[in-house]
Each structure stands twice: as structure tokens, then as C-alpha cells.
C-alpha atoms as a PDB file:
ATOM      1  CA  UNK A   1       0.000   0.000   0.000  1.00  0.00           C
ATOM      2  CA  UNK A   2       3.035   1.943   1.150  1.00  0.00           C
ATOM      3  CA  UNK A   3       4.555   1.993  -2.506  1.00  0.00           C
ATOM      4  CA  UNK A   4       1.364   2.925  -4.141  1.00  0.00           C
ATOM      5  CA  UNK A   5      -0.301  -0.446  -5.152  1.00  0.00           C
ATOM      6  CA  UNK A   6      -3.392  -1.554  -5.547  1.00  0.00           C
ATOM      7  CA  UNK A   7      -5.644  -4.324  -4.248  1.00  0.00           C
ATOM      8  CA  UNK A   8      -4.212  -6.868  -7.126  1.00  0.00           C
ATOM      9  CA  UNK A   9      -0.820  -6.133  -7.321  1.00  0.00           C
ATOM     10  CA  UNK A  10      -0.747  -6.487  -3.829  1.00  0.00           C
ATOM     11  CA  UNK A  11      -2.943  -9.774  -3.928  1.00  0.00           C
ATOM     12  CA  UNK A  12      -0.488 -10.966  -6.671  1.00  0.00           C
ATOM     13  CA  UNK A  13       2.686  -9.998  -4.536  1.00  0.00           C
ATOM     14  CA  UNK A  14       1.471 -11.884  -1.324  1.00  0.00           C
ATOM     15  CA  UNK A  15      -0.218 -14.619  -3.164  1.00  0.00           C
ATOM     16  CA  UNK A  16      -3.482 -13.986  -2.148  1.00  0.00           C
ATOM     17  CA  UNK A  17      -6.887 -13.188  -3.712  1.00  0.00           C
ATOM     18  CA  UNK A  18      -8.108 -10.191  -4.415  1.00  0.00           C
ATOM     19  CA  UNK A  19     -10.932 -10.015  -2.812  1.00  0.00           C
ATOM     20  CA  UNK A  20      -9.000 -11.399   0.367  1.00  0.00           C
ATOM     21  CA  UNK A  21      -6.738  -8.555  -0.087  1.00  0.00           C
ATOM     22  CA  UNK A  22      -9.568  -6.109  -0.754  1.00  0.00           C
ATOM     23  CA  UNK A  23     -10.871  -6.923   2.922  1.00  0.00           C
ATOM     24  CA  UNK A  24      -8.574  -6.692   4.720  1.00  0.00           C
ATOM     25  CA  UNK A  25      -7.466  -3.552   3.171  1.00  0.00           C
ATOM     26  CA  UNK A  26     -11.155  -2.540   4.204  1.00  0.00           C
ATOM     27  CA  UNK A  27     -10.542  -3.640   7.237  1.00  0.00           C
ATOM     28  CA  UNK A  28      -7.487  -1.403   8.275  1.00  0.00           C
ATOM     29  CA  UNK A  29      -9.018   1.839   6.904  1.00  0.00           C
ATOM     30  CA  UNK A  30     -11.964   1.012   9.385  1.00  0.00           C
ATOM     31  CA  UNK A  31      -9.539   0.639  12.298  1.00  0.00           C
ATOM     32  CA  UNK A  32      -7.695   3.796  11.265  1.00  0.00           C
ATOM     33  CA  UNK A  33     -11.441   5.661  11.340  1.00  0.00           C
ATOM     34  CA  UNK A  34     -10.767   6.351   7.617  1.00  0.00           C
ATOM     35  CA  UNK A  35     -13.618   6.809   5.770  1.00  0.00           C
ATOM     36  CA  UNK A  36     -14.238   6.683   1.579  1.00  0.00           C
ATOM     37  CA  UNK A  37     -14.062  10.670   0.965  1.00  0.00           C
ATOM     38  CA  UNK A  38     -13.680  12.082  -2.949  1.00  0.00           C
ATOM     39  CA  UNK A  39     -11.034  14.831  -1.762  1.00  0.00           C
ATOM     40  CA  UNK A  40      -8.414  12.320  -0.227  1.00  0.00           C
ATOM     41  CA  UNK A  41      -7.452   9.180  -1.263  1.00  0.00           C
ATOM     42  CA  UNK A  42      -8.041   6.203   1.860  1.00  0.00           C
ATOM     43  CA  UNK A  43      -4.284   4.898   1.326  1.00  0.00           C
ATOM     44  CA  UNK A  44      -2.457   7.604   1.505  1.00  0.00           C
ATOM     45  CA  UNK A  45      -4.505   8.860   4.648  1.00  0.00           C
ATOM     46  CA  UNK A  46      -3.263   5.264   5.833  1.00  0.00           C
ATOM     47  CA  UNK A  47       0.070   5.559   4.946  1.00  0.00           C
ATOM     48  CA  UNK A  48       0.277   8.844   6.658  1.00  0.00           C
ATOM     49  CA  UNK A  49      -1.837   6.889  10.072  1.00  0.00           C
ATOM     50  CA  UNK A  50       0.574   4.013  10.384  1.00  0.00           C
ATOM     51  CA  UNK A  51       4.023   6.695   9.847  1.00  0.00           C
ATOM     52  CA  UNK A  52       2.444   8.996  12.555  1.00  0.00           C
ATOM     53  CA  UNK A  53       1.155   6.580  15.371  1.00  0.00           C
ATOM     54  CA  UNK A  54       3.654   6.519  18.040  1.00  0.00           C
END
């Protein structure tokens, strides 16, 4: 997520599915209290959660 990927090319990399992938990616922005908002993309707003958290 960190390099810019999506749910496939991750799914690919870890030889998973993609919809496996796609849940749990789901699943992290919901723990991170990121919700789906047109002006900022959900992965970089969890990039930017997991470099901040102390």
C-alpha cells in the first residue's frame, strides 16, 4: 500500500486473492477511522496513520 499499489498487485505480490486482499485492506481503513471521501485518497490517509502513530 506503502509503494502505491493496488488491491491486485498487492494480492499478486502476497499470493493472495483479491478479494481477500480487498478486505482486509477494508478492514485497516476502518480501524484507522478512515472513511471513503472524494477529496483524499483512503491509502495515503493510511500511509500517513501508520508513519504517525507513536
Amino acid at each position: 500500500m506503502a509503494q502505491g499499489l493496488s488491491n491486485q498487485p498487492i494480492a499478486q505480490r502476497l499470493f493472495l486473492s483479491e478479494s481477500y486482499t480487498s478486505k482486509h485492506t477494508t478492514s485497516i481503513f476502518g480501524k484507522l477511522g478512515i472513511t471513503d471521501d472524494d477529496n483524499n485518497n483512503r491509502r495515503v490517509r493510511a500511509v500517513l496513520a501508520y508513519l504517525n502513530k507513536p
